[in-house]
N, C-alpha and C. Protein backbone atom coordinates (compact mmCIF):
# COMPACT_ATOMS: atom_id res chain seq x y z
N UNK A 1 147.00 98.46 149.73
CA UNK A 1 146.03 97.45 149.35
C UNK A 1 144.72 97.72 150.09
N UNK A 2 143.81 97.56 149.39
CA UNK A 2 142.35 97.51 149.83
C UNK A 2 141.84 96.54 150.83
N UNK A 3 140.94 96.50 151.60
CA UNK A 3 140.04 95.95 152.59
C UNK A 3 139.81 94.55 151.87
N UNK A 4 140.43 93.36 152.93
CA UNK A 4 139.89 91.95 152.25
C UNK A 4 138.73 91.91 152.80
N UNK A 5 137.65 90.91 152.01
CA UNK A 5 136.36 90.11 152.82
C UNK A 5 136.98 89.06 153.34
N UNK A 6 136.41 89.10 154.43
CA UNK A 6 136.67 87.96 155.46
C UNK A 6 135.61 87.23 155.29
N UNK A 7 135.70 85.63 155.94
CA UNK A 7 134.50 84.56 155.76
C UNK A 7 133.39 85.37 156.48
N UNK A 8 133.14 86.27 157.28
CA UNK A 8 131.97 86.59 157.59
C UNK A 8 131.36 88.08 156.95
N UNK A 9 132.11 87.95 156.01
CA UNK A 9 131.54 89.21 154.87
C UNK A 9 130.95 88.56 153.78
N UNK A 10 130.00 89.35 152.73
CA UNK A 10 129.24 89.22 151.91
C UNK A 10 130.28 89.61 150.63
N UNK A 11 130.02 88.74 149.51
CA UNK A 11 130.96 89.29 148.19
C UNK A 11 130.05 90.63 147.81
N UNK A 12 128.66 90.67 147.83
CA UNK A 12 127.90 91.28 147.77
C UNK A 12 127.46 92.48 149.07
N UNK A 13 127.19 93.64 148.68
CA UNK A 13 126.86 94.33 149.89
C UNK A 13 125.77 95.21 149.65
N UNK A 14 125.66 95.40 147.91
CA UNK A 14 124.49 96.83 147.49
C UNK A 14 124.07 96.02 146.16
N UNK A 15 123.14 96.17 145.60
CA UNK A 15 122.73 96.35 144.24
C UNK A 15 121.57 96.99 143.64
N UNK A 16 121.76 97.68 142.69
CA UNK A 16 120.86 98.38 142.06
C UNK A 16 120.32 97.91 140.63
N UNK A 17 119.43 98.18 140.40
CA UNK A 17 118.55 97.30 139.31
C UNK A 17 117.76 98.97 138.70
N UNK A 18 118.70 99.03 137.64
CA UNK A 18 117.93 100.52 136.79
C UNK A 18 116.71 100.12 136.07
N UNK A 19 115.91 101.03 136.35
CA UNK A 19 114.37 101.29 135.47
C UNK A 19 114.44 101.98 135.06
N UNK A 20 113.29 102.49 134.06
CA UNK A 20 112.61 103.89 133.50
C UNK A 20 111.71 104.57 134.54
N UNK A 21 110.60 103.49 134.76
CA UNK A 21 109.08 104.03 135.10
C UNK A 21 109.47 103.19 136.33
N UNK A 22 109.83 103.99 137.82
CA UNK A 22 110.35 103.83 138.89
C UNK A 22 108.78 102.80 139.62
N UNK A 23 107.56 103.79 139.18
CA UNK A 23 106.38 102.99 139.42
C UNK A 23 105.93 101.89 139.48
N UNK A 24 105.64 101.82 138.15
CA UNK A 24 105.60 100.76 137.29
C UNK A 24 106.53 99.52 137.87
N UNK A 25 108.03 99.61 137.99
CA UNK A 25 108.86 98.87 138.15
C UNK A 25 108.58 98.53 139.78
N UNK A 26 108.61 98.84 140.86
CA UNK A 26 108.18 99.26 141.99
C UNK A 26 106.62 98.19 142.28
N UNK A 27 105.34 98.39 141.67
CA UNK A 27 104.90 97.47 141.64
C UNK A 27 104.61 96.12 140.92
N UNK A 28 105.59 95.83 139.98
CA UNK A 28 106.11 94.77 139.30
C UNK A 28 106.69 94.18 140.45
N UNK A 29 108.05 94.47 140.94
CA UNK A 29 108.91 93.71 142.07
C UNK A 29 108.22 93.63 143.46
N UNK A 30 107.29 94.47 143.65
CA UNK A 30 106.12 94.08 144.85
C UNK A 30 105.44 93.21 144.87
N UNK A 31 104.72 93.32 143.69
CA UNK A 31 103.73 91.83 142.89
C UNK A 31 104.40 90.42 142.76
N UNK A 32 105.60 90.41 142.37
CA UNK A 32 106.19 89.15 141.87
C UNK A 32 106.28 88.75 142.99
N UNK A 33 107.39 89.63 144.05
CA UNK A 33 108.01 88.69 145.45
C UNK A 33 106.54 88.92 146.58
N UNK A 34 106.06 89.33 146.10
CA UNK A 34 104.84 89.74 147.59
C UNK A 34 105.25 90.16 148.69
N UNK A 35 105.97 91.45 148.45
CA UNK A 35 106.85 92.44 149.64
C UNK A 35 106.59 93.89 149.57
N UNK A 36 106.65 94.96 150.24
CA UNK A 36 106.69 96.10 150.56
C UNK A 36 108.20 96.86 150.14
N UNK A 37 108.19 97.81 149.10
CA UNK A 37 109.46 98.50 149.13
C UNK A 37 109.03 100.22 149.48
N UNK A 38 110.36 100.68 150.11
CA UNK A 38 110.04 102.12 150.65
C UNK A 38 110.91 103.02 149.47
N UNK A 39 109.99 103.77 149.28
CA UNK A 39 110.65 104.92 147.91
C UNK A 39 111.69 106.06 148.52
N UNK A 40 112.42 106.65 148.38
CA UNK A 40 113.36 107.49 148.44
C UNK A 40 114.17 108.25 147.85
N UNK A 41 114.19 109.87 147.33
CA UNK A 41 115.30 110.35 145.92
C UNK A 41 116.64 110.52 147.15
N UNK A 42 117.93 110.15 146.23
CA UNK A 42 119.01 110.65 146.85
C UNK A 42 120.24 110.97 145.69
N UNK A 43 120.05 112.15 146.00
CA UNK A 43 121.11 112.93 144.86
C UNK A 43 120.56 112.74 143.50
N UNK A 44 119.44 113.18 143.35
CA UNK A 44 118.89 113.31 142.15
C UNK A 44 119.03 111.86 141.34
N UNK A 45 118.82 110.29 142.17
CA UNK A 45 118.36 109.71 142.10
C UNK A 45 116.60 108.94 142.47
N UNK A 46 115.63 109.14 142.10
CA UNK A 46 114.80 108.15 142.34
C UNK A 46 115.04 106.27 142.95
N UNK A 47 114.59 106.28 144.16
CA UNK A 47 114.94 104.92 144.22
C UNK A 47 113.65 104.07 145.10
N UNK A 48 113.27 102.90 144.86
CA UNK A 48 112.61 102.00 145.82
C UNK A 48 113.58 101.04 146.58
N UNK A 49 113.58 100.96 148.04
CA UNK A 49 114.40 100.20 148.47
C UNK A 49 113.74 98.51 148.80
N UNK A 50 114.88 97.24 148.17
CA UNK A 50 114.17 95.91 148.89
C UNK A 50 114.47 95.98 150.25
N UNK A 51 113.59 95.28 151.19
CA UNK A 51 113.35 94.90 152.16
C UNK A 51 114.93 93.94 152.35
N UNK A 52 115.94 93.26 153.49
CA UNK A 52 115.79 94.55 154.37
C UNK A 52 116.94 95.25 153.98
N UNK A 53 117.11 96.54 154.48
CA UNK A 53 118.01 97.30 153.81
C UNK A 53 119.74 97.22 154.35
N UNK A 54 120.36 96.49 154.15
CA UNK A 54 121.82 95.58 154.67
C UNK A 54 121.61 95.85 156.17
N UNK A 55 120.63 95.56 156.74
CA UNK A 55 121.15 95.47 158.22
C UNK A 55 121.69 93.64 158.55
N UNK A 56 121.94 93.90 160.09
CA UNK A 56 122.74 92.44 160.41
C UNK A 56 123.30 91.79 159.13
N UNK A 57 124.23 92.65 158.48
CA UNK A 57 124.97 91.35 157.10
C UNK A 57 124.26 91.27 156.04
N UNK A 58 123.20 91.08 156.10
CA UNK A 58 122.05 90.98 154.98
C UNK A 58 122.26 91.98 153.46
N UNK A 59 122.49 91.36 152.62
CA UNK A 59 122.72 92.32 151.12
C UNK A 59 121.48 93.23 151.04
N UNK A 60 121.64 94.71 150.76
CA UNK A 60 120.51 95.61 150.23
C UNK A 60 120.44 95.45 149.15
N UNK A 61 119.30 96.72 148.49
CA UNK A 61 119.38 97.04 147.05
C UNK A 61 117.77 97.83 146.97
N UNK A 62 118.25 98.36 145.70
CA UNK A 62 117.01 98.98 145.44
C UNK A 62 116.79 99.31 143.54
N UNK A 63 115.59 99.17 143.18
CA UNK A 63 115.22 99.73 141.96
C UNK A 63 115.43 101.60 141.99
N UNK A 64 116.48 101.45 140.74
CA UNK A 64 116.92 103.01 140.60
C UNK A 64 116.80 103.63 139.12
N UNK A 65 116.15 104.49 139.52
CA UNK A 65 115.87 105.68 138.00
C UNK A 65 117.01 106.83 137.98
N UNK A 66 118.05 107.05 137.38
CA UNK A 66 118.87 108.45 136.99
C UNK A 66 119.38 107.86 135.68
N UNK A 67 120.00 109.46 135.42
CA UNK A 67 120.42 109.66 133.94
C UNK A 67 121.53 108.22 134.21
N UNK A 68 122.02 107.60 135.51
CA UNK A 68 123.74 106.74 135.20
C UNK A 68 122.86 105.71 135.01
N UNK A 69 121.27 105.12 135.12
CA UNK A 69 121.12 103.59 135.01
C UNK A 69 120.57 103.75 133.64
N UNK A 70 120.77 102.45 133.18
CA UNK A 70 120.12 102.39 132.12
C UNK A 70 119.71 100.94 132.23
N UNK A 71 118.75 100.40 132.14
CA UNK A 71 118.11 98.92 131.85
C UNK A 71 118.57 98.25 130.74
N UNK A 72 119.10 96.68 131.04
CA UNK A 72 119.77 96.27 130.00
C UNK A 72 119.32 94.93 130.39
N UNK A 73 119.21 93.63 128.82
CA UNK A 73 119.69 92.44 129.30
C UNK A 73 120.65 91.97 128.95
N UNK A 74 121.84 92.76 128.56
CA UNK A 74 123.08 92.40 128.49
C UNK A 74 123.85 93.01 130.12
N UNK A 75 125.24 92.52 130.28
CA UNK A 75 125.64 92.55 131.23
C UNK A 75 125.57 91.90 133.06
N UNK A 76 126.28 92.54 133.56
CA UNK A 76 125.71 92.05 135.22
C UNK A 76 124.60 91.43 135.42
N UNK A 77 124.26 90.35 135.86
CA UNK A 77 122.92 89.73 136.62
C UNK A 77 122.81 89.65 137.82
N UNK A 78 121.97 90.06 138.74
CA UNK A 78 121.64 90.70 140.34
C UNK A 78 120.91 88.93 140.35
N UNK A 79 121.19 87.76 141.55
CA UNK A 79 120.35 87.25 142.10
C UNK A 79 119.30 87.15 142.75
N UNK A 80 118.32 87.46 142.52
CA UNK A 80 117.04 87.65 143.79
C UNK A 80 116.73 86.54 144.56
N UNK A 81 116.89 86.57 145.87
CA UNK A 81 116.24 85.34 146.90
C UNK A 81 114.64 85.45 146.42
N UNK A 82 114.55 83.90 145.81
CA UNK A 82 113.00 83.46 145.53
C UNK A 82 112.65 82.45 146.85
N UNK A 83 113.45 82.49 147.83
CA UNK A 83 112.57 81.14 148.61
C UNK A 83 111.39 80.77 149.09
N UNK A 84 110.92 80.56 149.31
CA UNK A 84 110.96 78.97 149.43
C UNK A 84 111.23 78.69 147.97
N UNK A 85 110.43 78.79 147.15
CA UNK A 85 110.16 78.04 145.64
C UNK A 85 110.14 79.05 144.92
N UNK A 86 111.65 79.39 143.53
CA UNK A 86 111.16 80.50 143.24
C UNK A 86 110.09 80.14 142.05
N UNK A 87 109.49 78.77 141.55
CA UNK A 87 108.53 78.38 140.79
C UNK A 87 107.20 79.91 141.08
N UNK A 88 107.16 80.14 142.31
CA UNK A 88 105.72 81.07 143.09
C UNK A 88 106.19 82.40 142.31
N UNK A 89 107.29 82.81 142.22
CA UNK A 89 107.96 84.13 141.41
C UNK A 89 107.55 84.17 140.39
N UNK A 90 108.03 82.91 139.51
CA UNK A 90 107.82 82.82 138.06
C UNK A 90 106.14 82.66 138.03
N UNK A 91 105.71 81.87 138.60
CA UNK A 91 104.10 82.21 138.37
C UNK A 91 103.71 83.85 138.00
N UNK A 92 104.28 83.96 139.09
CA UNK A 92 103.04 85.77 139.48
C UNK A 92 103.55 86.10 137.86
N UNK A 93 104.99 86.56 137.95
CA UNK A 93 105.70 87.55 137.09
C UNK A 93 104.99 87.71 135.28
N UNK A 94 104.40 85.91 135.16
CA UNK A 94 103.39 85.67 134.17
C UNK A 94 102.35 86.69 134.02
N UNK A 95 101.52 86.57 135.39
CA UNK A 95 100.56 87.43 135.36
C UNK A 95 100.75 89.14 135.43
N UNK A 96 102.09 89.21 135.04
CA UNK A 96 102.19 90.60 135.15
C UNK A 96 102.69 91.03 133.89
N UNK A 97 102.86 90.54 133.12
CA UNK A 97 103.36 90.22 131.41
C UNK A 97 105.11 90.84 131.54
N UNK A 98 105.44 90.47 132.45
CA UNK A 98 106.83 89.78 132.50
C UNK A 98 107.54 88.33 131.69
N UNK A 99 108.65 88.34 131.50
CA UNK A 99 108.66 87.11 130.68
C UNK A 99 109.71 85.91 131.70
N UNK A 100 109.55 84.71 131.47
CA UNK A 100 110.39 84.06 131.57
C UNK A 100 111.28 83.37 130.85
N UNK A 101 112.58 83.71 131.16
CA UNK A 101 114.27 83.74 130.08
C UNK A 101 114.63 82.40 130.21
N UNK A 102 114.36 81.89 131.56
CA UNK A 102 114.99 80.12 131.39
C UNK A 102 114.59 79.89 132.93
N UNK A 103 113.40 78.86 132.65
CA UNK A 103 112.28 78.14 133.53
C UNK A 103 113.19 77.60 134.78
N UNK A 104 112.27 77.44 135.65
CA UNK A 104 113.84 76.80 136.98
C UNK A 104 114.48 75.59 136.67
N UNK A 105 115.28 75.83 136.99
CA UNK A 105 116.65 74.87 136.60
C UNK A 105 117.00 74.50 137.92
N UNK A 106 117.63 72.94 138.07
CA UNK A 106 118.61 72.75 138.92
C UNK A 106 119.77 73.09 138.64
N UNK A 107 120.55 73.41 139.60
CA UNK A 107 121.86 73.51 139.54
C UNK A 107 122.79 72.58 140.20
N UNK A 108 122.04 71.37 140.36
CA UNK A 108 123.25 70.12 141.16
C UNK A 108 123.02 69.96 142.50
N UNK A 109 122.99 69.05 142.74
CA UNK A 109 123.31 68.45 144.19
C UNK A 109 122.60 69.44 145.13
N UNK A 110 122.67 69.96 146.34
CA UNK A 110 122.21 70.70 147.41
C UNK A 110 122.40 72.29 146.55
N UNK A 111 122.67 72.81 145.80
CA UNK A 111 122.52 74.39 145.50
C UNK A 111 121.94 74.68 145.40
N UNK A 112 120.51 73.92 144.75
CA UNK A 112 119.39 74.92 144.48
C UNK A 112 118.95 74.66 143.21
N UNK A 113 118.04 76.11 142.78
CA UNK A 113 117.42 75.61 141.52
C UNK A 113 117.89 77.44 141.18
N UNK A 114 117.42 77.55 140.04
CA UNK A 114 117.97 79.09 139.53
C UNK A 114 117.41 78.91 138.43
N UNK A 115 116.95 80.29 138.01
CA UNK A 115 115.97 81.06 136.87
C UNK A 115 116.31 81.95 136.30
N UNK A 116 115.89 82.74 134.92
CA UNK A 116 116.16 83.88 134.59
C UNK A 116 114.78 84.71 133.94
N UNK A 117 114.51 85.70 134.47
CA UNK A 117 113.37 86.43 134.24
C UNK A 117 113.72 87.99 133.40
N UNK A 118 112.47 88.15 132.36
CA UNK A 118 113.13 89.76 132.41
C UNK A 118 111.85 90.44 132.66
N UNK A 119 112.38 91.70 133.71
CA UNK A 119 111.02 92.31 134.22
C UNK A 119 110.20 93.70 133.17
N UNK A 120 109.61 94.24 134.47
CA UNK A 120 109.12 95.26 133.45
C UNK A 120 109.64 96.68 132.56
N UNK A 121 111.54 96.49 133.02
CA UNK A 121 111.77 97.60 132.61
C UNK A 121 113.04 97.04 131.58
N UNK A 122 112.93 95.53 131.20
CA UNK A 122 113.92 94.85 130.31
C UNK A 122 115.03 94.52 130.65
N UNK A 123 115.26 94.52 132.57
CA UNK A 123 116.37 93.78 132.91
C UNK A 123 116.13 92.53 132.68
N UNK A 124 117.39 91.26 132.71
CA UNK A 124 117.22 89.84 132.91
C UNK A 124 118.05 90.12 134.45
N UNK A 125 117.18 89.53 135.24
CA UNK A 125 117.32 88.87 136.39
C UNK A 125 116.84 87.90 136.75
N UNK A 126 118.25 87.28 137.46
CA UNK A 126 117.86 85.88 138.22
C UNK A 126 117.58 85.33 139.44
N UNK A 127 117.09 84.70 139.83
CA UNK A 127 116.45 84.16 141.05
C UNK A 127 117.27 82.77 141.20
N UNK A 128 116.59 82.71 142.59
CA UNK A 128 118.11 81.79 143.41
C UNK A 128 116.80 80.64 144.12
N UNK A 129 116.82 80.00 144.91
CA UNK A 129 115.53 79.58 145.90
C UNK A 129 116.52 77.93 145.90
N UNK A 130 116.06 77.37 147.24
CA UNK A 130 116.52 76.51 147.66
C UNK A 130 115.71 75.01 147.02
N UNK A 131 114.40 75.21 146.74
CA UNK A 131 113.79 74.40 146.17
C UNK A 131 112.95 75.15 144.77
């Protein structure tokens, strides 16, 4: 049998979010969250990494270009931390002719609010934010 997560593990530990135009995509997800990502090829992947990269526990990930990704809005949906408000996300992402899939929503009681966006390379991803 395989390695359980324990309560102080993440269900989550990596995710990757395939593009075309690594660029393009790269300053789309810079613009929206207002963050710095560091570029890197590994194994004849292209990749931008989010900030921070799983240190102390913290989930990584990065926007990835190879022949295995392909951009979809069917399938898997990656959460993005929008906090404070991911309302400030959905703003920018407007101005970047990104679309918005379903405006923030509550989700009940203390969880939060949650969104669905699709960016510039035709993923739907969603955002998470406490208010």
């Amino acid at each position: 049998m395989g390695a359980k997560m324990g309560a102080d593990t993440n269900a989550l530990n990596w995710f990757e979010i395939a593009v075309t135009d690594l660029n393009r995509a790269q300053q789309f997800y810079e613009s929206a969250f207002d963050m710095h990502m560091h570029k890197m090829d590994m194994e004849g992947m292209e990749m931008a990494m989010f900030p921070p990269m799983g240190e102390d526990g913290k989930v990584g990930g990065a926007l990835v270009k190879s022949n295995m990704h392909k951009p979809s809005k069917e399938g898997s949906i990656v959460y993005l931390n929008a906090n404070p408000d991911l309302q400030l996300v959905l703003d920018r992402i407007n101005h970047l002719g990104a679309k918005t899939i379903l405006p923030k929503t509550n989700i009940g009681g203390e969880n939060g609010y949650m969104a669905f966006l699709e960016d510039s390379e035709g993923n739907v991803i969603g955002l998470h934010s406490n208010n």
